[in-house]
PDB file of N, CA and C in Angstrom:
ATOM      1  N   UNK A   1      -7.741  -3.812 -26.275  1.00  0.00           N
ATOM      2  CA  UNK A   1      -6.774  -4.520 -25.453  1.00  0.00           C
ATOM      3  C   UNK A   1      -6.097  -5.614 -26.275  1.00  0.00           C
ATOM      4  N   UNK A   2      -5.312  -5.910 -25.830  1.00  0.00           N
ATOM      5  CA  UNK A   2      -4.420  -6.720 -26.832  1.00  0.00           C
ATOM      6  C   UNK A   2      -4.299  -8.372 -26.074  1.00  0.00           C
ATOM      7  N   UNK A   3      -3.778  -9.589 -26.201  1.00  0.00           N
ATOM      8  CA  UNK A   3      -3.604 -10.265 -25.427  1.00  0.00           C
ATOM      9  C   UNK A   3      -2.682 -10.919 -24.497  1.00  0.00           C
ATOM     10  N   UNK A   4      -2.190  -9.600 -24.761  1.00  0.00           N
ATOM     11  CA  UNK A   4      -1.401  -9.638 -23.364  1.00  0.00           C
ATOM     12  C   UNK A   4      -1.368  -8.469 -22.553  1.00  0.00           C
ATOM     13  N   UNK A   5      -2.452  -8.162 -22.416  1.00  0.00           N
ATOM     14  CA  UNK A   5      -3.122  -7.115 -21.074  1.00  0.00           C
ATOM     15  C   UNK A   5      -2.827  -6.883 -20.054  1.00  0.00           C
ATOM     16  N   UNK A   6      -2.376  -6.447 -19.343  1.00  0.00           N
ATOM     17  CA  UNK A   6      -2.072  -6.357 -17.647  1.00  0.00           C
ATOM     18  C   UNK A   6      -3.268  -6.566 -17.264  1.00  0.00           C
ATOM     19  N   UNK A   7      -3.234  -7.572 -16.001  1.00  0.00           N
ATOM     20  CA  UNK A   7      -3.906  -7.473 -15.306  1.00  0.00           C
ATOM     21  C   UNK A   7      -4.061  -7.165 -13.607  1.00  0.00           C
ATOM     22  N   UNK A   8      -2.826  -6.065 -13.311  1.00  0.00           N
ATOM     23  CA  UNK A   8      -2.610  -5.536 -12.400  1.00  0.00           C
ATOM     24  C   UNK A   8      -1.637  -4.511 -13.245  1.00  0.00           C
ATOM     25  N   UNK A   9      -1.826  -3.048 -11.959  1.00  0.00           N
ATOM     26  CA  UNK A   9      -1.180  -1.850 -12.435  1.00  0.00           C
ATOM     27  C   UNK A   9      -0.122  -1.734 -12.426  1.00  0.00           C
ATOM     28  N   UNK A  10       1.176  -1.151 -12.903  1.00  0.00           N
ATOM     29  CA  UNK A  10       2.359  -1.494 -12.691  1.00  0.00           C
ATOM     30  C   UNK A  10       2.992  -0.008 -11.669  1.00  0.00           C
ATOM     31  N   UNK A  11       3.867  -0.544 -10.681  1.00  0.00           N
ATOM     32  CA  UNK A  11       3.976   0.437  -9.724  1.00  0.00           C
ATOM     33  C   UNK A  11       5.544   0.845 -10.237  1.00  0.00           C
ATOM     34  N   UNK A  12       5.812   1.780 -10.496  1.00  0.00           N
ATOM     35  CA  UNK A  12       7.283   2.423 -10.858  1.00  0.00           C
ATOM     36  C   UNK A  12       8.112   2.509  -9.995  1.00  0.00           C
ATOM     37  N   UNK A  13       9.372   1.677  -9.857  1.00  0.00           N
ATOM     38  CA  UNK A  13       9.805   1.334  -8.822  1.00  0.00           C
ATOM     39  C   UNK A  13      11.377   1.232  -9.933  1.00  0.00           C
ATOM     40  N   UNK A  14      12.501   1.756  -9.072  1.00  0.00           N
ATOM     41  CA  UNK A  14      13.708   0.965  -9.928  1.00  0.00           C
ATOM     42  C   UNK A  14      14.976   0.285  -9.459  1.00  0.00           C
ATOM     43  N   UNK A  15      15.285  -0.377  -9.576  1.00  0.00           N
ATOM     44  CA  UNK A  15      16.323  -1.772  -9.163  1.00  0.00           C
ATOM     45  C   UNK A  15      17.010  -2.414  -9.821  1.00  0.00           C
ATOM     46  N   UNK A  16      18.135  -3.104  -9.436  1.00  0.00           N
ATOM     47  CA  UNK A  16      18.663  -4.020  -9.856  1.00  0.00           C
ATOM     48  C   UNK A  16      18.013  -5.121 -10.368  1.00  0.00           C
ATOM     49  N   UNK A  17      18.348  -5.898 -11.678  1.00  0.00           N
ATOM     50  CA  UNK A  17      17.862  -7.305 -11.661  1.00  0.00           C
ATOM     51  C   UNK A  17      18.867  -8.652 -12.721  1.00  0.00           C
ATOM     52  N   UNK A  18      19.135  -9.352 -12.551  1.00  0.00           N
ATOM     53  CA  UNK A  18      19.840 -10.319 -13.126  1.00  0.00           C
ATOM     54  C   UNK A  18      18.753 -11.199 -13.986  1.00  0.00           C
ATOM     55  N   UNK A  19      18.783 -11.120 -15.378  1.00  0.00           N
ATOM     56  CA  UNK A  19      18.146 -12.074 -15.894  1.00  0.00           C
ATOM     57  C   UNK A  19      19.080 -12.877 -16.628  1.00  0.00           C
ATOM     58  N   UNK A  20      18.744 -14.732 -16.337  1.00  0.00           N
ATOM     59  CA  UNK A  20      19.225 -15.363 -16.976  1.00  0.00           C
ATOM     60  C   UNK A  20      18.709 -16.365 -17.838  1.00  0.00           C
ATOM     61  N   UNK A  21      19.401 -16.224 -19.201  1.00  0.00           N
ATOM     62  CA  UNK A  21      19.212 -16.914 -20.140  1.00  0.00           C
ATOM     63  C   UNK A  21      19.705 -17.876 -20.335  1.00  0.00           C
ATOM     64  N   UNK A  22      19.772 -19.396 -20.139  1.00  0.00           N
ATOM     65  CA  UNK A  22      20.477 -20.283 -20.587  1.00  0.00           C
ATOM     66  C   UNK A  22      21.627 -20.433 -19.581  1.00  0.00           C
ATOM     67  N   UNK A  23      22.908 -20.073 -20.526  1.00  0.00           N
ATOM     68  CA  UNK A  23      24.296 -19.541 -19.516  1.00  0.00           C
ATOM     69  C   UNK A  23      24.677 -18.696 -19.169  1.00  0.00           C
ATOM     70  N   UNK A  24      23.720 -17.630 -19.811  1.00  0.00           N
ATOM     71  CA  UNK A  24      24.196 -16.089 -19.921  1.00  0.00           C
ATOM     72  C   UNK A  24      23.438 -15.524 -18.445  1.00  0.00           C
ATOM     73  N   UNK A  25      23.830 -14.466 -17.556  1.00  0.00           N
ATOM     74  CA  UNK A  25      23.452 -13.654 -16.466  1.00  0.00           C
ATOM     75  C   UNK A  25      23.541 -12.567 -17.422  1.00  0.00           C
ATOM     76  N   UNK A  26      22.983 -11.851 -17.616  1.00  0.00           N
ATOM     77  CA  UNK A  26      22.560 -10.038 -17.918  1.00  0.00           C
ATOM     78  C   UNK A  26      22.471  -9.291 -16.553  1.00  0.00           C
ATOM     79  N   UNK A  27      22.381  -8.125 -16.326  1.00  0.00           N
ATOM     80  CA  UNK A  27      21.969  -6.904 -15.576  1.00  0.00           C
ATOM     81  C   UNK A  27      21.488  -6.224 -15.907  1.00  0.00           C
ATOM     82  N   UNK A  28      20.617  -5.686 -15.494  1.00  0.00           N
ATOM     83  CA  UNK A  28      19.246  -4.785 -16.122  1.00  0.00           C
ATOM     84  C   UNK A  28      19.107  -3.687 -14.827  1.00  0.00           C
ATOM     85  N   UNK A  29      18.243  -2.791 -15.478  1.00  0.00           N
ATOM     86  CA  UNK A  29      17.155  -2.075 -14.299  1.00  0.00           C
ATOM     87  C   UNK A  29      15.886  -2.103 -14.379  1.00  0.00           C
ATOM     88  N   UNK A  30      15.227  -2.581 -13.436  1.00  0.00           N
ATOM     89  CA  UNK A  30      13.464  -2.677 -13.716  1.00  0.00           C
ATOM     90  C   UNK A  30      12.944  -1.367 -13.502  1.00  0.00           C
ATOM     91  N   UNK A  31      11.870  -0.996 -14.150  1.00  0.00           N
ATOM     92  CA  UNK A  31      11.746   0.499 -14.356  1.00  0.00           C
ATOM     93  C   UNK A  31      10.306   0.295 -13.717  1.00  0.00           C
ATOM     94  N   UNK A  32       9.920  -0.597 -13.778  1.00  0.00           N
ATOM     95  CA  UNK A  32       8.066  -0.783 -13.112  1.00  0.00           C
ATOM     96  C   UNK A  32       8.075  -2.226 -12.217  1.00  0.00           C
ATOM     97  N   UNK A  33       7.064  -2.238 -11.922  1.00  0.00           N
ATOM     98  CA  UNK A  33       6.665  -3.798 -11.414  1.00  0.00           C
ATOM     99  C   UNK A  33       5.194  -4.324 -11.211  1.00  0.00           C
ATOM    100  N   UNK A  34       4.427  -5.212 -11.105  1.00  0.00           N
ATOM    101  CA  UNK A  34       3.472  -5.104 -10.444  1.00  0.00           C
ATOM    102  C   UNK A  34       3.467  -6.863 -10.143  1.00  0.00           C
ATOM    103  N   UNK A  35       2.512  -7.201 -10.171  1.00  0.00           N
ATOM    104  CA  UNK A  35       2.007  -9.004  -8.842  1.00  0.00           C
ATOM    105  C   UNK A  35       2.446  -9.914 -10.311  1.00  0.00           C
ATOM    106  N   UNK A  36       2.211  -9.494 -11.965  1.00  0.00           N
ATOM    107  CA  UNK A  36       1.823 -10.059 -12.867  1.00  0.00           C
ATOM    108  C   UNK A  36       3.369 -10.012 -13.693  1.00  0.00           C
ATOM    109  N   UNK A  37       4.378  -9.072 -13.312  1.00  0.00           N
ATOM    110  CA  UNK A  37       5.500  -8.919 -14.324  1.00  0.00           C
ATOM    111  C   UNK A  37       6.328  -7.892 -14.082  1.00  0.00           C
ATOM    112  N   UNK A  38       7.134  -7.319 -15.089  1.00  0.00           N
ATOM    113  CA  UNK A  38       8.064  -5.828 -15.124  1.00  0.00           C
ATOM    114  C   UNK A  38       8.705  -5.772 -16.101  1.00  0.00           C
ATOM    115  N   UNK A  39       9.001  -4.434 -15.927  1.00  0.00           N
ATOM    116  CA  UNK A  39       9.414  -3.838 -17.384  1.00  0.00           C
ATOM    117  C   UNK A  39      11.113  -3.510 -17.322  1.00  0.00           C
ATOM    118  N   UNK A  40      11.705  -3.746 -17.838  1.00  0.00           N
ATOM    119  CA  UNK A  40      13.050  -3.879 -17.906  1.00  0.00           C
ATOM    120  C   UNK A  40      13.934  -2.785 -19.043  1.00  0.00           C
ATOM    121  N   UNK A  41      14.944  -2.172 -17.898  1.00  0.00           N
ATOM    122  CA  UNK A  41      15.901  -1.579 -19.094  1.00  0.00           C
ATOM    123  C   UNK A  41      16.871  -2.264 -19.597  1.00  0.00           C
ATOM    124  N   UNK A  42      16.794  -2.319 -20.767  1.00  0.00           N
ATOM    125  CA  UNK A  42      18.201  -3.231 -20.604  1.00  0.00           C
ATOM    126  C   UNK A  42      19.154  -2.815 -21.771  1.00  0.00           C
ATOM    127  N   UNK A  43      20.353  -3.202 -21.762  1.00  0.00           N
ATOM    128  CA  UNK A  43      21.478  -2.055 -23.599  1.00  0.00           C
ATOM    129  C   UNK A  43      21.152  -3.773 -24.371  1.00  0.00           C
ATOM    130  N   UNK A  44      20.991  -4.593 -24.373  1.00  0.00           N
ATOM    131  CA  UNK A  44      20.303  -5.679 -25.732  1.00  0.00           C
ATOM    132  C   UNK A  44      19.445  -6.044 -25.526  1.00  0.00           C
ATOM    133  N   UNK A  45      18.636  -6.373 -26.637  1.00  0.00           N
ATOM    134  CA  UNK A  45      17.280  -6.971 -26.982  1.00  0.00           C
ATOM    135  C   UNK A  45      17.100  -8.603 -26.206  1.00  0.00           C
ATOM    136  N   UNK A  46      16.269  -8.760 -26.195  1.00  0.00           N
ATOM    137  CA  UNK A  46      16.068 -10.124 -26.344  1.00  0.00           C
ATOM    138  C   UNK A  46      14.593 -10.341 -27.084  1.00  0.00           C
ATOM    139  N   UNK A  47      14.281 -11.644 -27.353  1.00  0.00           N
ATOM    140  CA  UNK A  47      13.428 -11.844 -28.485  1.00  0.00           C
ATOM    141  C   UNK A  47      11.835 -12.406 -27.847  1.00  0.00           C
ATOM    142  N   UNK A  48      10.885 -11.578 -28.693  1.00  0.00           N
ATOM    143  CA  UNK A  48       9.661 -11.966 -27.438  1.00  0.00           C
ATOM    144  C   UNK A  48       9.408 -13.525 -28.036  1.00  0.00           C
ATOM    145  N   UNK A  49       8.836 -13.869 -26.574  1.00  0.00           N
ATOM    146  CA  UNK A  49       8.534 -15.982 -26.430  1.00  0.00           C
ATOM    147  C   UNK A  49      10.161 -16.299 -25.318  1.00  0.00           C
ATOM    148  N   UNK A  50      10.981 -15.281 -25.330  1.00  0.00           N
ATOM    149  CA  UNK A  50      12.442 -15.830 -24.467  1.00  0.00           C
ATOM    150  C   UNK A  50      11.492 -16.480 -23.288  1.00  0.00           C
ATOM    151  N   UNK A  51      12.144 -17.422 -23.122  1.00  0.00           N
ATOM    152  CA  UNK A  51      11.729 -17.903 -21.571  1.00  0.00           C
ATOM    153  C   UNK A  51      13.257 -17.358 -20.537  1.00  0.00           C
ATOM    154  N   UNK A  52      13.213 -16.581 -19.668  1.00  0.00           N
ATOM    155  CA  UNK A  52      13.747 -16.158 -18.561  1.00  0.00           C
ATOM    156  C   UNK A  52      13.604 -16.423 -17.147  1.00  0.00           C
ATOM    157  N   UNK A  53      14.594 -16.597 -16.538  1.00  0.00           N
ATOM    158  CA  UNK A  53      14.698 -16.659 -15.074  1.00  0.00           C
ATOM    159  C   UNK A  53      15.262 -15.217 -14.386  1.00  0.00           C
ATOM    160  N   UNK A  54      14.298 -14.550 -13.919  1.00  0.00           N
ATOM    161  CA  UNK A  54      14.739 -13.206 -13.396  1.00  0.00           C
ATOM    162  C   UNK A  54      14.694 -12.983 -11.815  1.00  0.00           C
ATOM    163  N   UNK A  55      15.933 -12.576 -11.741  1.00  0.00           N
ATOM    164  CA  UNK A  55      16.085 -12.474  -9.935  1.00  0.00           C
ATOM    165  C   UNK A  55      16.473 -10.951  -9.311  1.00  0.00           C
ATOM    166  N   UNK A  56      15.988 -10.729  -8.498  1.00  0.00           N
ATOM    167  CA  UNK A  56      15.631  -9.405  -7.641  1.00  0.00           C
ATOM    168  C   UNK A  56      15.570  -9.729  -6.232  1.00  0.00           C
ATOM    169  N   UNK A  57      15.249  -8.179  -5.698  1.00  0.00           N
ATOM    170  CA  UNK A  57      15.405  -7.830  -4.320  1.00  0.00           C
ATOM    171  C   UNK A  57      14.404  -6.625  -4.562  1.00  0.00           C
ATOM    172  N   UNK A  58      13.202  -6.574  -4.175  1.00  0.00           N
ATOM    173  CA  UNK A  58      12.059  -5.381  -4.282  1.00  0.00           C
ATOM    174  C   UNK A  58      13.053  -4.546  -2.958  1.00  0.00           C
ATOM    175  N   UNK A  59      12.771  -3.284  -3.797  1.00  0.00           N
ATOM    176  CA  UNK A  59      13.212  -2.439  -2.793  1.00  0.00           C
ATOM    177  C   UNK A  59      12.191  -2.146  -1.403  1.00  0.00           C
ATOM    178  N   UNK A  60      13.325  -1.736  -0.584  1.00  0.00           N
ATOM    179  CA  UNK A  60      12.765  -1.972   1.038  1.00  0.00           C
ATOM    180  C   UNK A  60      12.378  -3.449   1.570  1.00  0.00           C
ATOM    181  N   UNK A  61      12.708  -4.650   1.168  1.00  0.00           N
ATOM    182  CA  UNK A  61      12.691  -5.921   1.506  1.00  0.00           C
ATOM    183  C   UNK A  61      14.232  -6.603   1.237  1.00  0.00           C
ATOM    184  N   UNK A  62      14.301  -7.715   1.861  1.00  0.00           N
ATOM    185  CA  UNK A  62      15.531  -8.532   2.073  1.00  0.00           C
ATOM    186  C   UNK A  62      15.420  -9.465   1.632  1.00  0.00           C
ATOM    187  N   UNK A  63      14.456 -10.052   0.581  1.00  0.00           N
ATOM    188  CA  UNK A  63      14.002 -11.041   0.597  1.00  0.00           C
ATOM    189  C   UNK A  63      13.753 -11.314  -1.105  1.00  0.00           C
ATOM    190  N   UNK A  64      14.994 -12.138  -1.433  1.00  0.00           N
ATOM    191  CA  UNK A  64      15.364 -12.464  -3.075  1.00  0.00           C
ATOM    192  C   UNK A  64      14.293 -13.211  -3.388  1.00  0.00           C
ATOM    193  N   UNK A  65      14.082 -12.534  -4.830  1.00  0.00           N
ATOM    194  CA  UNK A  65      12.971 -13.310  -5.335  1.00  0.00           C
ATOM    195  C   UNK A  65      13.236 -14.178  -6.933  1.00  0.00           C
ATOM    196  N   UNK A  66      13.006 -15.047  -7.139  1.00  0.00           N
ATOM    197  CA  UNK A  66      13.702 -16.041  -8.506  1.00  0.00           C
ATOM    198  C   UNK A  66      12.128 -15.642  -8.918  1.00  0.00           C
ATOM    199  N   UNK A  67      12.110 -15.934 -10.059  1.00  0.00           N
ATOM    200  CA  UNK A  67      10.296 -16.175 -11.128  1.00  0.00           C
ATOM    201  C   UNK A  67      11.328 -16.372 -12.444  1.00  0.00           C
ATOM    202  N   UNK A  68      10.130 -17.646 -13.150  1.00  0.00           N
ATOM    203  CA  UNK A  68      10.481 -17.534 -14.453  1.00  0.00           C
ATOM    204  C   UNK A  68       9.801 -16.746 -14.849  1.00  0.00           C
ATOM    205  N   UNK A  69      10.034 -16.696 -16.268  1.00  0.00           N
ATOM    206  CA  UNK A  69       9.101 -15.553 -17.031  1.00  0.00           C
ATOM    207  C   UNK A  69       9.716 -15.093 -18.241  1.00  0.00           C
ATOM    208  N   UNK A  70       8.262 -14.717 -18.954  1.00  0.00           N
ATOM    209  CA  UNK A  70       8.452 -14.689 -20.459  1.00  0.00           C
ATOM    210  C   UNK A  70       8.170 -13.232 -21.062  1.00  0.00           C
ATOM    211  N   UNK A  71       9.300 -13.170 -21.882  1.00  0.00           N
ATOM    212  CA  UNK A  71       9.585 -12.176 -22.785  1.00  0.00           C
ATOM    213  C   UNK A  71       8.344 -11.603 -23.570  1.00  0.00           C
ATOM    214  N   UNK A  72       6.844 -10.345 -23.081  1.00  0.00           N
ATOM    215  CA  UNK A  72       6.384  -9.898 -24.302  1.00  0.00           C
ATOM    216  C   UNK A  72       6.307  -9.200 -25.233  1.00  0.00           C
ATOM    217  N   UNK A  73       7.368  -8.267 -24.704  1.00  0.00           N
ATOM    218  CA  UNK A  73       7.368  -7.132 -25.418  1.00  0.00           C
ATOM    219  C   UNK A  73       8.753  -6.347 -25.073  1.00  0.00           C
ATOM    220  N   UNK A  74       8.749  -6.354 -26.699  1.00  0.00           N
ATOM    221  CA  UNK A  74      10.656  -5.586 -26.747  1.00  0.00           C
ATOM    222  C   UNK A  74      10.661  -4.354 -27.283  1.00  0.00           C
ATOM    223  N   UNK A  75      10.869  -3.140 -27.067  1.00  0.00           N
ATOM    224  CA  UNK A  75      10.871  -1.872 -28.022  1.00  0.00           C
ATOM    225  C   UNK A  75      12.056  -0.955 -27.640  1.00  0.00           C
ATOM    226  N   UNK A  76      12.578  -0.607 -28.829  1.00  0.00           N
ATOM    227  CA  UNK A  76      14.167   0.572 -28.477  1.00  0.00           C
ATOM    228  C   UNK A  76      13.605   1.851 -28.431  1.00  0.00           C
ATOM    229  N   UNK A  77      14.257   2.357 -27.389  1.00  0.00           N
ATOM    230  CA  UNK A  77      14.288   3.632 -27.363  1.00  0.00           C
ATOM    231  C   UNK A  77      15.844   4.666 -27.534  1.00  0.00           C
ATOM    232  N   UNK A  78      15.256   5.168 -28.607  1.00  0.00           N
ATOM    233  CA  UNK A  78      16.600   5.893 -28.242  1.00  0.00           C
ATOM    234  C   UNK A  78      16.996   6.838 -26.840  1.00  0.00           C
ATOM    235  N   UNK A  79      18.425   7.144 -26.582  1.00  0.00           N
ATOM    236  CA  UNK A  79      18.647   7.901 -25.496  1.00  0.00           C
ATOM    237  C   UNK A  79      19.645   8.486 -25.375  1.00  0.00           C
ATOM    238  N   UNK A  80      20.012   9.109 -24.556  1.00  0.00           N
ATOM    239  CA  UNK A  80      21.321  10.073 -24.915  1.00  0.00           C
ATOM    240  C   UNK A  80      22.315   9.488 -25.334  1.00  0.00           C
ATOM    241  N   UNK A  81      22.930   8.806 -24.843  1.00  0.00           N
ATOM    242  CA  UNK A  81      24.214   7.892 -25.828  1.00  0.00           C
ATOM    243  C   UNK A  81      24.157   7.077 -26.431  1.00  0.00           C
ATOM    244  N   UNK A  82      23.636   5.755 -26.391  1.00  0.00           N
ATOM    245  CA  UNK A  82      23.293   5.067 -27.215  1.00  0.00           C
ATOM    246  C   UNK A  82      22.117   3.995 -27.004  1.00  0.00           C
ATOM    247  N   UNK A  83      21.243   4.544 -26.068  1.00  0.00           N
ATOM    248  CA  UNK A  83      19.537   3.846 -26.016  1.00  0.00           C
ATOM    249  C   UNK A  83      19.428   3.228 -25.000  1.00  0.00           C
ATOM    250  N   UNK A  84      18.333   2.234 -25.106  1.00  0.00           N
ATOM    251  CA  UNK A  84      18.344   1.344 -24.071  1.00  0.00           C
ATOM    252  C   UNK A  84      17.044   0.386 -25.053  1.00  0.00           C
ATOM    253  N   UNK A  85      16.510  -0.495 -24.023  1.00  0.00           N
ATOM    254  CA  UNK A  85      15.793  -1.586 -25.150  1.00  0.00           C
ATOM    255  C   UNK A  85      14.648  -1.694 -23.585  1.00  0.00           C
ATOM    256  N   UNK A  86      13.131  -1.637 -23.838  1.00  0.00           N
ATOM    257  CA  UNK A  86      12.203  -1.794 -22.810  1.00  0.00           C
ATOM    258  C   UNK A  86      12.264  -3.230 -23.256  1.00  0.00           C
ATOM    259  N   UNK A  87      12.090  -3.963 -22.009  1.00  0.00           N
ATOM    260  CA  UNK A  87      11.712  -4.887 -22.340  1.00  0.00           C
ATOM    261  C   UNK A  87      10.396  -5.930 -21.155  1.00  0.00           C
ATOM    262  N   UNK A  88       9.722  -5.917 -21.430  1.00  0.00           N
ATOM    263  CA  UNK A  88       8.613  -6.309 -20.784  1.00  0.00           C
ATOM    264  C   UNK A  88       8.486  -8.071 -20.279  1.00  0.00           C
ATOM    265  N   UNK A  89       8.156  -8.132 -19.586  1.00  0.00           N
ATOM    266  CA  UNK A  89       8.400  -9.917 -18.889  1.00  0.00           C
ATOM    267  C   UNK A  89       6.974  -9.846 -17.985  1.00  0.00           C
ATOM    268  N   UNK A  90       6.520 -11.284 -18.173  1.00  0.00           N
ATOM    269  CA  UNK A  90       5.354 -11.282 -17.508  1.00  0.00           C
ATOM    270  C   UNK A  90       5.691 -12.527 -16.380  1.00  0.00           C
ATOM    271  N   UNK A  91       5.856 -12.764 -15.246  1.00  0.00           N
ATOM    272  CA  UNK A  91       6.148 -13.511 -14.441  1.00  0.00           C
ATOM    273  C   UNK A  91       5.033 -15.006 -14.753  1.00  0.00           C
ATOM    274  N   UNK A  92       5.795 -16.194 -14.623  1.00  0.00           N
ATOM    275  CA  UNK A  92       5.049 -17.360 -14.946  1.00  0.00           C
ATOM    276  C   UNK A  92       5.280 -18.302 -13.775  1.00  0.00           C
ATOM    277  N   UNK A  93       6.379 -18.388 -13.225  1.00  0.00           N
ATOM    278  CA  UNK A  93       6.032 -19.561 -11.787  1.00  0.00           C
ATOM    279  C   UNK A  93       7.144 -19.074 -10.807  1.00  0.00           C
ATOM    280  N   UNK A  94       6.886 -19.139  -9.818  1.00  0.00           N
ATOM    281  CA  UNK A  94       7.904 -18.513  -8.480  1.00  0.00           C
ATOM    282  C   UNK A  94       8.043 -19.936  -8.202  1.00  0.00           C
ATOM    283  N   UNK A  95       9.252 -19.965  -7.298  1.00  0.00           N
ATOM    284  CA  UNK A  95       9.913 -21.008  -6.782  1.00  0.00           C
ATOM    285  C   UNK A  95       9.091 -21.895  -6.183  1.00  0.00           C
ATOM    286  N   UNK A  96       7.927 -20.807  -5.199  1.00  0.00           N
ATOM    287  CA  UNK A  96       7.287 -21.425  -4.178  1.00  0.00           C
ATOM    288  C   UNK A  96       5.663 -21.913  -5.134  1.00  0.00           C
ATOM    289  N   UNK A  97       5.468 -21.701  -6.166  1.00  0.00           N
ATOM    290  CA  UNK A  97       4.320 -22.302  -7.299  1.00  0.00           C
ATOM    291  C   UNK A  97       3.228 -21.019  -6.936  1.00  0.00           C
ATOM    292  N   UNK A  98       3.762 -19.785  -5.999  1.00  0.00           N
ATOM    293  CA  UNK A  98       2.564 -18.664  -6.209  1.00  0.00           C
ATOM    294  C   UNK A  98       2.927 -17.583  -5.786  1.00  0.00           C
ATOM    295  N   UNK A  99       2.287 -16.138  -6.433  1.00  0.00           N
ATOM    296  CA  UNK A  99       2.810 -15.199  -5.985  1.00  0.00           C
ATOM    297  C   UNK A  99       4.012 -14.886  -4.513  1.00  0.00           C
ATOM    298  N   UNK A 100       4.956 -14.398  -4.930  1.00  0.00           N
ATOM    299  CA  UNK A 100       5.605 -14.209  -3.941  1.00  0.00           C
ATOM    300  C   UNK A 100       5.068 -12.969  -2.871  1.00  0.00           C
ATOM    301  N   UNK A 101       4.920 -13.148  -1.012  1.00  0.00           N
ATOM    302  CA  UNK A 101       4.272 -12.243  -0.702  1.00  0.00           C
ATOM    303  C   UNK A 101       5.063 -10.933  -0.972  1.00  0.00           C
ATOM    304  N   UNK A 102       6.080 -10.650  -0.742  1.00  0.00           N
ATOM    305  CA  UNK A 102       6.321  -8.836  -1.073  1.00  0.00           C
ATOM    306  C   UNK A 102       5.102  -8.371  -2.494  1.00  0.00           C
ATOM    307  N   UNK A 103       5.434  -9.473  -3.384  1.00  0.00           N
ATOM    308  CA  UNK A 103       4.657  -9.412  -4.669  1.00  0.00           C
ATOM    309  C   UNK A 103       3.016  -9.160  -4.739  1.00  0.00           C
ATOM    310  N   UNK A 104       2.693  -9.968  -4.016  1.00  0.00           N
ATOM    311  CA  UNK A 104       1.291  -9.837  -3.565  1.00  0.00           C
ATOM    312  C   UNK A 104       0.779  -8.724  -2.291  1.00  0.00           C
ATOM    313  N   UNK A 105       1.632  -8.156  -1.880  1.00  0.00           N
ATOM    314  CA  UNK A 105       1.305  -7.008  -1.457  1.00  0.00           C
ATOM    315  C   UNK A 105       1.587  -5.635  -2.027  1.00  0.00           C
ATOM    316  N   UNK A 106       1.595  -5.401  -3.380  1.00  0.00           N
ATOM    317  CA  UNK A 106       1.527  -4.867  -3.700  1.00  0.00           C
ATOM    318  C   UNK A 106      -0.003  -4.264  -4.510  1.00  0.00           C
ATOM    319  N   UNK A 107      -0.029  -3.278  -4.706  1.00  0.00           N
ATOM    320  CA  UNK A 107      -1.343  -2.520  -4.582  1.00  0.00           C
ATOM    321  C   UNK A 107      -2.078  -2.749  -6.363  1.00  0.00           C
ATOM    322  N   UNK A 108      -3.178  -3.350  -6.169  1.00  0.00           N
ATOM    323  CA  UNK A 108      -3.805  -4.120  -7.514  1.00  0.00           C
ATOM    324  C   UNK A 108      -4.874  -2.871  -7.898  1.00  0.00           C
TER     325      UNK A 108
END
């Protein structure tokens, strides 16, 4: 195991998500999720240690969710036209200082 382990399973789920850097808003698609983070498609890199603010809408809920969260893991894949970049984020503080519930009901 490495040290940065999951410590919840990640449920494959895919959506919209806005991550922002600084001044910059991006658009992504989250390709997984689970209580601890998600995995992100995205067409540029970003650099692992980024600190991010990533915002969503779990599908089948109404209910926007902000978390910061940090960049651990970046890897390209190639793809039919010109790739995409995984990029992995581990959630570090919700607005409200703890799991958000849609978040926490999800299956550990």
């Amino acid at each position: 195991m490495t040290d940065h382990a999951r410590r919840a399973p990640r449920i494959p789920l895919s959506f919209p998500v806005l991550v922002t850097t600084g001044q910059e808003v991006r658009r992504h698609m989250a390709d997984n999720v689970s209580r601890d983070g998600m995995l992100l498609l995205a067409s540029e890199p970003y650099r692992i240690g980024d600190r991010v603010r990533v915002t969503f809408v779990l599908p089948a809920t109404d209910v926007e969710i902000e978390v910061e969260a940090e960049v651990l893991h970046v890897a390209w894949v190639p793809g039919r036209a010109s790739g995409q970049f995984r990029v992995g984020v581990r959630f570090e503080r919700f607005d409200n200082d703890g799991a958000h519930p849609p978040l926490r009901a999800l299956p550990c």
